[in-house]
PDB file of N, CA and C in Angstrom:
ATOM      1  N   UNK A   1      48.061 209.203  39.526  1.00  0.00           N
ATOM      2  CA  UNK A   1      48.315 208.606  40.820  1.00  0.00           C
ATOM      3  C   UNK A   1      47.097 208.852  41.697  1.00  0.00           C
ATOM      4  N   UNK A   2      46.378 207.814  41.822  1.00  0.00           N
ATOM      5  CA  UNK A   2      45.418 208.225  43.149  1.00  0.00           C
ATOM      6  C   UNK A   2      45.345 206.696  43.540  1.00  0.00           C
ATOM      7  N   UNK A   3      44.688 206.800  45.255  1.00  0.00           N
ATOM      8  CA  UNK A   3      45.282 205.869  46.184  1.00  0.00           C
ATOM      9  C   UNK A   3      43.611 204.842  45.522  1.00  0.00           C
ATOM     10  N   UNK A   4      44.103 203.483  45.585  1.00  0.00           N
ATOM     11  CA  UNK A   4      43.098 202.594  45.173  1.00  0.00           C
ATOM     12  C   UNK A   4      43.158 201.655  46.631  1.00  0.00           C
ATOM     13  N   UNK A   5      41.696 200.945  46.768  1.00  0.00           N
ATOM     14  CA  UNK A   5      41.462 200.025  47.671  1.00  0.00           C
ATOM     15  C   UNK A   5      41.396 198.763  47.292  1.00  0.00           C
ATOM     16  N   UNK A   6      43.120 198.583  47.863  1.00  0.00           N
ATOM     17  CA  UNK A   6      43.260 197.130  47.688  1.00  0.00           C
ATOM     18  C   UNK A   6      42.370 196.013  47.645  1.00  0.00           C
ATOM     19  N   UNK A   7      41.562 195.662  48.752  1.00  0.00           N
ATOM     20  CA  UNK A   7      40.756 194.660  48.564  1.00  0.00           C
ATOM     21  C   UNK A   7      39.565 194.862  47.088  1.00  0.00           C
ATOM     22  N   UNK A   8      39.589 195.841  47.011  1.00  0.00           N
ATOM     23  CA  UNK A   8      38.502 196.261  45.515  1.00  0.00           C
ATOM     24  C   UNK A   8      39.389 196.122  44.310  1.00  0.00           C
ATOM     25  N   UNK A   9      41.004 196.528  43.962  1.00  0.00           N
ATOM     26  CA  UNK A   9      41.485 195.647  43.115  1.00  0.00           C
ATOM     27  C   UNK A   9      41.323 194.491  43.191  1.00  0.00           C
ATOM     28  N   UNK A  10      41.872 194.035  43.956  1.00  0.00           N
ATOM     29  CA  UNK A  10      42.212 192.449  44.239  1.00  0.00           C
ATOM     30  C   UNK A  10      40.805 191.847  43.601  1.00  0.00           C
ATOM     31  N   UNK A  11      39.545 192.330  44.054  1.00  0.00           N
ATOM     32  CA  UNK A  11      38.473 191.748  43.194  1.00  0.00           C
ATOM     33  C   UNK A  11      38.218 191.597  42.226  1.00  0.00           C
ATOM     34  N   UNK A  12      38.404 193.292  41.693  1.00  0.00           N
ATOM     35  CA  UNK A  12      38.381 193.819  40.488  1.00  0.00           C
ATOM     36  C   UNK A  12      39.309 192.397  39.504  1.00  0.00           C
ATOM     37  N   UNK A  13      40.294 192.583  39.865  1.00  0.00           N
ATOM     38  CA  UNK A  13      41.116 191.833  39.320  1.00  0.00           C
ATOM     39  C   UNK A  13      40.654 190.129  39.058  1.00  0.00           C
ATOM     40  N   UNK A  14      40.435 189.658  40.396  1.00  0.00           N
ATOM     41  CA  UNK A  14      39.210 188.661  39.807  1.00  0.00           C
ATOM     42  C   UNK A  14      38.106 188.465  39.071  1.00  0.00           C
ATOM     43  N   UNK A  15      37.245 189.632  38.870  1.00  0.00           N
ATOM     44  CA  UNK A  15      35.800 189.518  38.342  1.00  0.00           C
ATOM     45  C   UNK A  15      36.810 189.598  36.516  1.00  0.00           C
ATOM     46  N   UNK A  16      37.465 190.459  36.194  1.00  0.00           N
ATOM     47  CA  UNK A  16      38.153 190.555  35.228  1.00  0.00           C
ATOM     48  C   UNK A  16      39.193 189.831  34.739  1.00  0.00           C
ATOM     49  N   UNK A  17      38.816 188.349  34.845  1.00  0.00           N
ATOM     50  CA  UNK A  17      39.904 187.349  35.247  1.00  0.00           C
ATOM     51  C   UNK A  17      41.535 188.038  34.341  1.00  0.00           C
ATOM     52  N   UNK A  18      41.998 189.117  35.606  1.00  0.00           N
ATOM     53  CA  UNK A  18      43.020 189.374  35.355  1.00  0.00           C
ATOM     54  C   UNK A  18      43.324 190.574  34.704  1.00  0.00           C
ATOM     55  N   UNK A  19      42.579 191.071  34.192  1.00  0.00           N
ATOM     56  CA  UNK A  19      42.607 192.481  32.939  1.00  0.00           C
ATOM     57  C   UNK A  19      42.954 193.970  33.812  1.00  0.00           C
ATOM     58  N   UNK A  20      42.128 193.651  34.698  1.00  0.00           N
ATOM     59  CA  UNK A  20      42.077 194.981  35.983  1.00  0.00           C
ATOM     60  C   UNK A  20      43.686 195.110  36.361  1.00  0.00           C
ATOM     61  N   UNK A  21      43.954 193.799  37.237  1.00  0.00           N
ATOM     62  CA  UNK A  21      45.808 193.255  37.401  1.00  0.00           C
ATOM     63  C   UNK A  21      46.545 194.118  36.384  1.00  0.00           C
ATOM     64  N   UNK A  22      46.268 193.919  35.192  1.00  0.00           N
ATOM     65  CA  UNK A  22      47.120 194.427  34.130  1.00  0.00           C
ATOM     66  C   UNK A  22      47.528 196.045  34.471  1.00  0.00           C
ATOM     67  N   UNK A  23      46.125 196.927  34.537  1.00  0.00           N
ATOM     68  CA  UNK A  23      45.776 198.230  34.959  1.00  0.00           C
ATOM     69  C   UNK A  23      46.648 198.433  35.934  1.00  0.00           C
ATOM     70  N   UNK A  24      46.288 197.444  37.056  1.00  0.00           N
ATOM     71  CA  UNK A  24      47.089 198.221  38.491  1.00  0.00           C
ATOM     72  C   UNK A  24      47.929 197.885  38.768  1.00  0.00           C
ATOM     73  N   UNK A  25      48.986 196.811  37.229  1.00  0.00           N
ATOM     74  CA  UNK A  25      50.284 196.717  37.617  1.00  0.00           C
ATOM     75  C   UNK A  25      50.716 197.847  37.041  1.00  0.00           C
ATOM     76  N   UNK A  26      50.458 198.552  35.634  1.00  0.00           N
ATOM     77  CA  UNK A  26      51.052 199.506  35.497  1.00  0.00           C
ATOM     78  C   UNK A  26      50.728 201.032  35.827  1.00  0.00           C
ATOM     79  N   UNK A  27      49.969 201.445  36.326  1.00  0.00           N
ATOM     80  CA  UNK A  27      49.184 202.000  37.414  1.00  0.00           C
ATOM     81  C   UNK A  27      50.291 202.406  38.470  1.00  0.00           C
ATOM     82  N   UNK A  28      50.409 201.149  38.455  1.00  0.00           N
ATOM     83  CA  UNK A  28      51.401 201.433  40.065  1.00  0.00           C
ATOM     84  C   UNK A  28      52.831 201.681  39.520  1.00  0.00           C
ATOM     85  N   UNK A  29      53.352 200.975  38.644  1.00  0.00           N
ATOM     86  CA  UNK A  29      54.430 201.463  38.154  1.00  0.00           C
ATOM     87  C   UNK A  29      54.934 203.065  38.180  1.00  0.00           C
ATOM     88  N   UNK A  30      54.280 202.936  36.608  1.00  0.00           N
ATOM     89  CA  UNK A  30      54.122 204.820  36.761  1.00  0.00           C
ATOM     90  C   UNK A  30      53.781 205.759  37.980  1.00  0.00           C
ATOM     91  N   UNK A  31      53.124 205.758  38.639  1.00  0.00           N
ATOM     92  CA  UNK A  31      52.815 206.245  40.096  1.00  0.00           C
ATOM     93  C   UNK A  31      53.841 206.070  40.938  1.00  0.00           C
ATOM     94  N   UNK A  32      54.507 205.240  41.172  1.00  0.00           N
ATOM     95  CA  UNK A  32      55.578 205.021  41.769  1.00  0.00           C
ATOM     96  C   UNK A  32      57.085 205.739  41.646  1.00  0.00           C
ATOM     97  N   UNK A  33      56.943 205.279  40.527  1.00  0.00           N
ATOM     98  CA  UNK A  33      58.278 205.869  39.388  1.00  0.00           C
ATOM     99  C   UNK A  33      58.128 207.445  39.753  1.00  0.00           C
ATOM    100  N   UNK A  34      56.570 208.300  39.852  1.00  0.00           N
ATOM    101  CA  UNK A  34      56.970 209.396  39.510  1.00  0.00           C
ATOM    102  C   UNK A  34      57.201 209.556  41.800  1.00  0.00           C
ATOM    103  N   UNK A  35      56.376 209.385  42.078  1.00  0.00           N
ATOM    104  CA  UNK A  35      56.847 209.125  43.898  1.00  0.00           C
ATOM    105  C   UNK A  35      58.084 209.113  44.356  1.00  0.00           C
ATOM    106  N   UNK A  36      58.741 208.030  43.700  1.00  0.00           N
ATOM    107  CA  UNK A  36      59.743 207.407  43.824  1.00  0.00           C
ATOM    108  C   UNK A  36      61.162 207.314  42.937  1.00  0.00           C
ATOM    109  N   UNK A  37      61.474 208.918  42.597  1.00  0.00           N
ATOM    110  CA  UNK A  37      62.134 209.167  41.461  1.00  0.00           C
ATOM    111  C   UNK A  37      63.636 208.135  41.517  1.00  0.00           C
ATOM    112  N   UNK A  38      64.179 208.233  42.284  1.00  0.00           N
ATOM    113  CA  UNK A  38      65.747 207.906  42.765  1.00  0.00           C
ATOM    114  C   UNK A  38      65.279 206.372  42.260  1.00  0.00           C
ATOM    115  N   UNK A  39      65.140 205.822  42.658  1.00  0.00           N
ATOM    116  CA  UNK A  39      64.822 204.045  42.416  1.00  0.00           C
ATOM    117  C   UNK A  39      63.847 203.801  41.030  1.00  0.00           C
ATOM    118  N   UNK A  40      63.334 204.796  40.275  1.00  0.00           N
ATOM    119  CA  UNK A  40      62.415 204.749  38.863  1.00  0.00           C
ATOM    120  C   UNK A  40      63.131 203.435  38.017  1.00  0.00           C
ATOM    121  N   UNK A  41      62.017 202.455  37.347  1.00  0.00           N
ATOM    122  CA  UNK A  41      62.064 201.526  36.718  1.00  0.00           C
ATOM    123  C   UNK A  41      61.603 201.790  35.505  1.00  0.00           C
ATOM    124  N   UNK A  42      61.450 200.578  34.508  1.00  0.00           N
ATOM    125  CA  UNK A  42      60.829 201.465  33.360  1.00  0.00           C
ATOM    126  C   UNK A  42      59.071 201.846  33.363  1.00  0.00           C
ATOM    127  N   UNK A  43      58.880 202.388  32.778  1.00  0.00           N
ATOM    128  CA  UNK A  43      57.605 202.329  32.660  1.00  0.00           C
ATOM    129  C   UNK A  43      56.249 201.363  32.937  1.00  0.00           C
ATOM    130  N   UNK A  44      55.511 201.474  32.954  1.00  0.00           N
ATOM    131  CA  UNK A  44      54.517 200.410  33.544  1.00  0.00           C
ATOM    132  C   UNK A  44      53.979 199.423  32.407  1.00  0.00           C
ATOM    133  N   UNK A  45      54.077 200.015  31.109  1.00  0.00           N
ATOM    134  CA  UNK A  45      53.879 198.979  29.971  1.00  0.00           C
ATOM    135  C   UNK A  45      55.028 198.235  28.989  1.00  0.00           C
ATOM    136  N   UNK A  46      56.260 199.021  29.766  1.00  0.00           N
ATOM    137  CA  UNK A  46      57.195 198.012  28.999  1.00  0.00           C
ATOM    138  C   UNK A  46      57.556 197.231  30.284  1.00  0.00           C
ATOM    139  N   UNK A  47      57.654 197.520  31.606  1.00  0.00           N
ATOM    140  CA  UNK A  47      57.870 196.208  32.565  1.00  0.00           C
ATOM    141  C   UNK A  47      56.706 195.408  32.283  1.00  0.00           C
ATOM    142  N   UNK A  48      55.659 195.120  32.083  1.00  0.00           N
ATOM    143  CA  UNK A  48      55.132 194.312  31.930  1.00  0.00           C
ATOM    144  C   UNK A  48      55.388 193.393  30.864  1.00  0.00           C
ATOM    145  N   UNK A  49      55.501 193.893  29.275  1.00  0.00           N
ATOM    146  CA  UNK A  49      56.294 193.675  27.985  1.00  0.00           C
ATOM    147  C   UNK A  49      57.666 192.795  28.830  1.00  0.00           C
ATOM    148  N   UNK A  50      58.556 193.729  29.173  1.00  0.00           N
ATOM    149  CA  UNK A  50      59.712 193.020  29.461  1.00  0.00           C
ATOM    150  C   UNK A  50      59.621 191.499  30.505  1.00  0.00           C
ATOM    151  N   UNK A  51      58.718 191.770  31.719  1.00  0.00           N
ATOM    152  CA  UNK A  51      58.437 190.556  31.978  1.00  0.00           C
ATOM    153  C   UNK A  51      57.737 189.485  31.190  1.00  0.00           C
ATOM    154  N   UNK A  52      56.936 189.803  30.020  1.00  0.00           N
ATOM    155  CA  UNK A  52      56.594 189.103  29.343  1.00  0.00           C
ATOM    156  C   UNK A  52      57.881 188.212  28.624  1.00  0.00           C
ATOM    157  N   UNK A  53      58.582 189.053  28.086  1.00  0.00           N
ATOM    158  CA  UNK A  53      59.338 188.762  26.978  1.00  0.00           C
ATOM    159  C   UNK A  53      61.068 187.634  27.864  1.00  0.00           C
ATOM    160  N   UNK A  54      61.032 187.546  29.015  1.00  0.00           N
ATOM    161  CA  UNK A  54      61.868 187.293  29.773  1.00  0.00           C
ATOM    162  C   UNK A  54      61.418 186.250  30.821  1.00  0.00           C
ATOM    163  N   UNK A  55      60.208 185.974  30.055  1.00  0.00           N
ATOM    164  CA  UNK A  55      59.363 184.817  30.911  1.00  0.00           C
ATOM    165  C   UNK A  55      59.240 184.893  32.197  1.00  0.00           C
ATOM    166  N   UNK A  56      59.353 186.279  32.947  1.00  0.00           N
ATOM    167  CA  UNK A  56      59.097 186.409  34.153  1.00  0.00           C
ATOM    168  C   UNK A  56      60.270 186.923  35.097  1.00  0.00           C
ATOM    169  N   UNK A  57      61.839 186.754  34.750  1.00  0.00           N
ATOM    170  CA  UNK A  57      62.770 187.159  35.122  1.00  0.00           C
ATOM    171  C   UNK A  57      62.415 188.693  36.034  1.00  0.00           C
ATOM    172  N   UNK A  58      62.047 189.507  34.882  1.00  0.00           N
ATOM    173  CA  UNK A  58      61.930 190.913  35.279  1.00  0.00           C
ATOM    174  C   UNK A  58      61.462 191.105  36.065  1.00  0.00           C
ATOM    175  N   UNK A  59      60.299 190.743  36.315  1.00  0.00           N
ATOM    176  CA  UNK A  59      59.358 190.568  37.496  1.00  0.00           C
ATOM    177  C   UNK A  59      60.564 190.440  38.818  1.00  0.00           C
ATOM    178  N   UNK A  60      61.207 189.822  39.297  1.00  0.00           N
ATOM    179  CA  UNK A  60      61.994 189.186  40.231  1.00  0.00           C
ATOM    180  C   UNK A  60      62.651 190.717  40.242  1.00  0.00           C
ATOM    181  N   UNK A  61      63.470 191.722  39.289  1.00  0.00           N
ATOM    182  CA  UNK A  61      63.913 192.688  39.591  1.00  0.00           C
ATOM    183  C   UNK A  61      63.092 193.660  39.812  1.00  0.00           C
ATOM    184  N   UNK A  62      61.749 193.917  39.542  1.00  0.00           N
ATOM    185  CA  UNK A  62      60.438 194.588  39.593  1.00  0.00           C
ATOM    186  C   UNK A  62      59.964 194.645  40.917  1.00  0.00           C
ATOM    187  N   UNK A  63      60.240 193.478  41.364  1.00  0.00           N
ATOM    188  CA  UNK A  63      59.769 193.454  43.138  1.00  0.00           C
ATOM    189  C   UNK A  63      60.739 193.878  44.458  1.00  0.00           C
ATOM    190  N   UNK A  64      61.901 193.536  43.528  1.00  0.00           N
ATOM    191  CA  UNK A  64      63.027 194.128  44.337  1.00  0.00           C
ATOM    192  C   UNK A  64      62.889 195.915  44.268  1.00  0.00           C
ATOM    193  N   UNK A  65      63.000 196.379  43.451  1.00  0.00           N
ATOM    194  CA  UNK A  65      62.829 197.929  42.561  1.00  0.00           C
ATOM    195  C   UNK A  65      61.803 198.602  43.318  1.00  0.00           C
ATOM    196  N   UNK A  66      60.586 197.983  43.587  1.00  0.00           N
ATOM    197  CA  UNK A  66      59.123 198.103  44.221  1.00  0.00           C
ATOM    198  C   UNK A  66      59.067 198.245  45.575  1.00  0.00           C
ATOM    199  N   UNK A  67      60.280 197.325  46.476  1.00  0.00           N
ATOM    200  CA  UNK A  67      60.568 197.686  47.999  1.00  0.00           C
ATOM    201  C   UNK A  67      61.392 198.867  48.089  1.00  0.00           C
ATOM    202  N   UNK A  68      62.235 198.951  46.905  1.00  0.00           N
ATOM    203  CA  UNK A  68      63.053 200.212  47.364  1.00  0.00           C
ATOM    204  C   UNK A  68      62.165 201.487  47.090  1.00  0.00           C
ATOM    205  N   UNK A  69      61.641 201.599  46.423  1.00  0.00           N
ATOM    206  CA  UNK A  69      60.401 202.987  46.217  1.00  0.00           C
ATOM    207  C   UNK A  69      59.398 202.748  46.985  1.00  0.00           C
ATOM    208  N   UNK A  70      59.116 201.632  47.617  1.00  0.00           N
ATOM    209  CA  UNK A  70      58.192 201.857  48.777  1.00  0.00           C
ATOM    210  C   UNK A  70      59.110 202.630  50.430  1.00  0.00           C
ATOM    211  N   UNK A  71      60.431 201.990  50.137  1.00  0.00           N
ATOM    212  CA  UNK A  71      61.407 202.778  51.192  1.00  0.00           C
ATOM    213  C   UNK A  71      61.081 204.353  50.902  1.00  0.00           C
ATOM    214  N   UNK A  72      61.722 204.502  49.431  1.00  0.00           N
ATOM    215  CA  UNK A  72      62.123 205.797  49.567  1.00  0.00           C
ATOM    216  C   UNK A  72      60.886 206.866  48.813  1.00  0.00           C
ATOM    217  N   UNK A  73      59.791 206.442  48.974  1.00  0.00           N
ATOM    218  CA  UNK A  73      58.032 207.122  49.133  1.00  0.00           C
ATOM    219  C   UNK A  73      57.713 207.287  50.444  1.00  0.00           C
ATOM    220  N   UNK A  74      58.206 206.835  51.572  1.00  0.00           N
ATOM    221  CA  UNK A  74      57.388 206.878  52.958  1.00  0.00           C
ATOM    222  C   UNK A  74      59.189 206.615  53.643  1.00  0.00           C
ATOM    223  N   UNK A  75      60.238 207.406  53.440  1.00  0.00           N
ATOM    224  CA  UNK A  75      61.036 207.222  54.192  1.00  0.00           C
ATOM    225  C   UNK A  75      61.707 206.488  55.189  1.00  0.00           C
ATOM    226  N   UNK A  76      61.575 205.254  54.194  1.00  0.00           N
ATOM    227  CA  UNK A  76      61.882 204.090  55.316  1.00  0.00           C
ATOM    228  C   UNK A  76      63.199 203.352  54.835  1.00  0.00           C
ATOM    229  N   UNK A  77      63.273 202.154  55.594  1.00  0.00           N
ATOM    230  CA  UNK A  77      64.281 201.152  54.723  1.00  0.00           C
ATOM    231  C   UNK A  77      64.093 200.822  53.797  1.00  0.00           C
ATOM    232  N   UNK A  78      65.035 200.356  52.734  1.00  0.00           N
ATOM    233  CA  UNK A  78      64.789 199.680  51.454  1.00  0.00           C
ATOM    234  C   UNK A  78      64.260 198.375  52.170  1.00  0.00           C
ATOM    235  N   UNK A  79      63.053 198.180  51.463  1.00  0.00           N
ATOM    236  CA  UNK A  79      62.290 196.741  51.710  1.00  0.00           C
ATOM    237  C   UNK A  79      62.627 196.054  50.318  1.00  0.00           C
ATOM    238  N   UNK A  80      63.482 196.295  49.912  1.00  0.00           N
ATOM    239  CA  UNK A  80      63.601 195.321  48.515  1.00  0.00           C
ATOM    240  C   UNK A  80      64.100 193.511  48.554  1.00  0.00           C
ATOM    241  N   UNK A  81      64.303 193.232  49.627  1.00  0.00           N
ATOM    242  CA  UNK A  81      64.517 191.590  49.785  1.00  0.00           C
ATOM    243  C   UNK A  81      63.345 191.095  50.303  1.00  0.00           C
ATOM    244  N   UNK A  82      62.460 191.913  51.162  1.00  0.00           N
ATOM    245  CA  UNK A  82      61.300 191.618  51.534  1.00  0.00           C
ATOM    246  C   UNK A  82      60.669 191.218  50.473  1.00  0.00           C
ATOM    247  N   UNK A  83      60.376 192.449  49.404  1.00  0.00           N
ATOM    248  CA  UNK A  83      59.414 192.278  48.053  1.00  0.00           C
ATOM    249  C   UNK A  83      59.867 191.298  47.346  1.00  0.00           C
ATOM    250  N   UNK A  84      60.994 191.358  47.484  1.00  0.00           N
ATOM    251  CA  UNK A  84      62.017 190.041  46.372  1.00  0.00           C
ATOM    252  C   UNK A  84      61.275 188.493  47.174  1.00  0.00           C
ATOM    253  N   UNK A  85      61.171 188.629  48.081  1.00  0.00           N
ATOM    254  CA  UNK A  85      61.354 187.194  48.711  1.00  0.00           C
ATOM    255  C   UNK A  85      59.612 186.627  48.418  1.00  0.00           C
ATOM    256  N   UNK A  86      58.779 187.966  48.796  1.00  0.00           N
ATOM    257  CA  UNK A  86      57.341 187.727  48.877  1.00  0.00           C
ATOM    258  C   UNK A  86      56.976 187.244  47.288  1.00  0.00           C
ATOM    259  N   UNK A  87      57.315 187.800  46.523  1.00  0.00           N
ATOM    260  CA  UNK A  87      57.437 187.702  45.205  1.00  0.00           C
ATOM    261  C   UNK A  87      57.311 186.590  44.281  1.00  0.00           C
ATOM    262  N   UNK A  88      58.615 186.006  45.330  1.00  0.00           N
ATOM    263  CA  UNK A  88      58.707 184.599  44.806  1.00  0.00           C
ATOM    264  C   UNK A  88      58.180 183.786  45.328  1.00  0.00           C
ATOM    265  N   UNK A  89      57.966 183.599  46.658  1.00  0.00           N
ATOM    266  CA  UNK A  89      57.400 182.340  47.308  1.00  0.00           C
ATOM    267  C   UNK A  89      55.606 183.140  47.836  1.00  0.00           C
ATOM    268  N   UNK A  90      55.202 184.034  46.797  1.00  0.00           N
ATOM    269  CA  UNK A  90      53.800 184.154  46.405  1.00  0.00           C
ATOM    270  C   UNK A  90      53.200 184.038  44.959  1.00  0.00           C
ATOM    271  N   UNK A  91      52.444 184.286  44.977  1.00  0.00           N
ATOM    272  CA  UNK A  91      52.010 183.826  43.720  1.00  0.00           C
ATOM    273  C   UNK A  91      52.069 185.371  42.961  1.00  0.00           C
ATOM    274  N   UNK A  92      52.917 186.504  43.606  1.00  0.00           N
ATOM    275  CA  UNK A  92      53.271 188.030  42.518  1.00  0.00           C
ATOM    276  C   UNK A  92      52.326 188.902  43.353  1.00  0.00           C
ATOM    277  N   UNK A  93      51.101 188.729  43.556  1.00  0.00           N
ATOM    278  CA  UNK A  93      50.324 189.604  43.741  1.00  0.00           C
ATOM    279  C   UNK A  93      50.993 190.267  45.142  1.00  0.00           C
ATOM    280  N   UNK A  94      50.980 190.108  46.224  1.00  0.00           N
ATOM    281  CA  UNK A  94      51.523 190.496  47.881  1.00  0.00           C
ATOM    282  C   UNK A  94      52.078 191.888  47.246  1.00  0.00           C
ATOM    283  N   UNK A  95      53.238 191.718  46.448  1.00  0.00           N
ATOM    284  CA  UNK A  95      54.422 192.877  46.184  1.00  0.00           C
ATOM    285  C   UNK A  95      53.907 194.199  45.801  1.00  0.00           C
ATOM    286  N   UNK A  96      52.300 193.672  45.048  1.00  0.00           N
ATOM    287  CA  UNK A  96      51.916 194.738  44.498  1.00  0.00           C
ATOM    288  C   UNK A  96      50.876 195.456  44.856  1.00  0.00           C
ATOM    289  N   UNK A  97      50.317 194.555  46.012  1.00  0.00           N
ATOM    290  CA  UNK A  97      49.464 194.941  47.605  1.00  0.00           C
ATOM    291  C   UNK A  97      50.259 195.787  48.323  1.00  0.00           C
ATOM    292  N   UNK A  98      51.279 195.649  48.398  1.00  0.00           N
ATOM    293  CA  UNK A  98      52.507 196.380  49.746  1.00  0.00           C
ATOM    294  C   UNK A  98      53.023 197.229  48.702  1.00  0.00           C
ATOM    295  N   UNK A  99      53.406 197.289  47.747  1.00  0.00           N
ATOM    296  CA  UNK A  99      53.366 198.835  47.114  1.00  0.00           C
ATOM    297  C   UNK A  99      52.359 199.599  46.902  1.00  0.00           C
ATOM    298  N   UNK A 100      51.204 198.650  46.659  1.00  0.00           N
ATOM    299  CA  UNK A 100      49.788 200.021  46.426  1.00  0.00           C
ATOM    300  C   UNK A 100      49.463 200.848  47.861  1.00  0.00           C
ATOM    301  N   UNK A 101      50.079 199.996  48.742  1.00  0.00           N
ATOM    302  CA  UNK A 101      49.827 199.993  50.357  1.00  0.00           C
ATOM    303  C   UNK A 101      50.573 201.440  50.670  1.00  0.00           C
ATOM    304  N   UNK A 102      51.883 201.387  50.106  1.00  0.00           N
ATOM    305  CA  UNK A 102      53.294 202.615  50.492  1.00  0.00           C
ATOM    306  C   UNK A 102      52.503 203.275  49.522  1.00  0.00           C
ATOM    307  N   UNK A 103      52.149 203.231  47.957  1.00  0.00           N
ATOM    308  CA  UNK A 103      51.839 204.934  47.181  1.00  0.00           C
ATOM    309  C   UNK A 103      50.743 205.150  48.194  1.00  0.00           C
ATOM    310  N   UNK A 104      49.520 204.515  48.692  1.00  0.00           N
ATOM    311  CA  UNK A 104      48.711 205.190  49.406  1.00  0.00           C
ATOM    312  C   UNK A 104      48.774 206.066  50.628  1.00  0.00           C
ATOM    313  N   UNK A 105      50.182 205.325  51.203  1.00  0.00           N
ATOM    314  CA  UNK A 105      50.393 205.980  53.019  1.00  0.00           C
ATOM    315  C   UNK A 105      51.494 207.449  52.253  1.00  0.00           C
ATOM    316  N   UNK A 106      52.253 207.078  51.398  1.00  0.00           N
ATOM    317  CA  UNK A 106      52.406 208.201  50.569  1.00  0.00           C
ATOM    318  C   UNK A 106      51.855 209.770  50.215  1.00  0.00           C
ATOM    319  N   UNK A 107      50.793 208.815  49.378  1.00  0.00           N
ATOM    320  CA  UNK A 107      49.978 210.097  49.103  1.00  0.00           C
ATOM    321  C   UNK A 107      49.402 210.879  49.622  1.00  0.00           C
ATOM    322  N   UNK A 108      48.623 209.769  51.442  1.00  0.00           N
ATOM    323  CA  UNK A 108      48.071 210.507  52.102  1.00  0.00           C
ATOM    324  C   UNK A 108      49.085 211.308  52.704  1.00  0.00           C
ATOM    325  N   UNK A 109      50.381 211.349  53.200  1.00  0.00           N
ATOM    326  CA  UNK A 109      50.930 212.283  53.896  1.00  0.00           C
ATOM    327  C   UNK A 109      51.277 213.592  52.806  1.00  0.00           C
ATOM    328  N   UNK A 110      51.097 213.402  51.937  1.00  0.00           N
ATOM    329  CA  UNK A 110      51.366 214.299  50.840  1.00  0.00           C
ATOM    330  C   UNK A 110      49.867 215.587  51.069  1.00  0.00           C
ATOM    331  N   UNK A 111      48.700 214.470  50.989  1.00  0.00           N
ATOM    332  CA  UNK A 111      48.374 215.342  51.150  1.00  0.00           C
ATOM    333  C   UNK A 111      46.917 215.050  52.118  1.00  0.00           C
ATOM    334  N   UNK A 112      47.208 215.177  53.473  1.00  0.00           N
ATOM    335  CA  UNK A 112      46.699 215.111  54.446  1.00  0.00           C
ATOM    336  C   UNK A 112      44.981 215.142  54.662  1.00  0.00           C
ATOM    337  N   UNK A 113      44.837 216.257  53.897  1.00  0.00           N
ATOM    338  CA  UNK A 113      43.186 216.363  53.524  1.00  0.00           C
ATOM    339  C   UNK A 113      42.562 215.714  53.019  1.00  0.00           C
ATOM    340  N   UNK A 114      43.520 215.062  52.292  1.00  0.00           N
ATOM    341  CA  UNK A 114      42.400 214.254  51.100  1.00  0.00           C
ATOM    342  C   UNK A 114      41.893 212.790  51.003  1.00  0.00           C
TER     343      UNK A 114
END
């Protein structure tokens, strides 16, 4: 788990048409999952697998799953209809901007110094 700069994925992810994405979807998974024990999904390489294998379905519960561990990482509301909604009427990426967004405000309160 360490905090990444979004706009430098987001590139990353472009210059690598896509390969990087792969990284910091499951990246964030796992990181999350361990943040965000109460709401934990599966793992970061079988949600991806499973969204594969489900033509994308999973994904739709992945983003929902993703607001609630961004709630309950930074003590907030479950944002899970938010992520659900952004999800769909974006093209995926947003959900996984606004979760890298919560492990980071996360981590930093975790640990203040760093």
């Amino acid at each position: 788990m360490k905090k990444r700069s979004i706009i430098l994925a987001l590139l990353f992810s472009l210059i690598t048409f896509g390969l990087y994405y792969l990284y910091w979807f499951v990246s964030l998974t796992n990181g999350s999952n361990k943040l965000a024990p109460k709401h934990a999904t599966a793992g970061g390489i079988l949600a991806w697998f499973l969204s594969i294998i489900t033509c994308g379905i999973y994904m739709f519960y992945w983003y929902y799953r993703m607001g609630q561990k961004a709630g309950e990482m930074n003590n907030t509301s479950s944002e899970g209809i938010l992520y659900l909604l952004l999800g769909m009427f974006t093209f995926g990426f947003v959900p996984v901007c606004l979760g890298q967004s919560a492990m980071n405000k996360a981590l930093k309160a975790a640990n203040p110094n760093a």
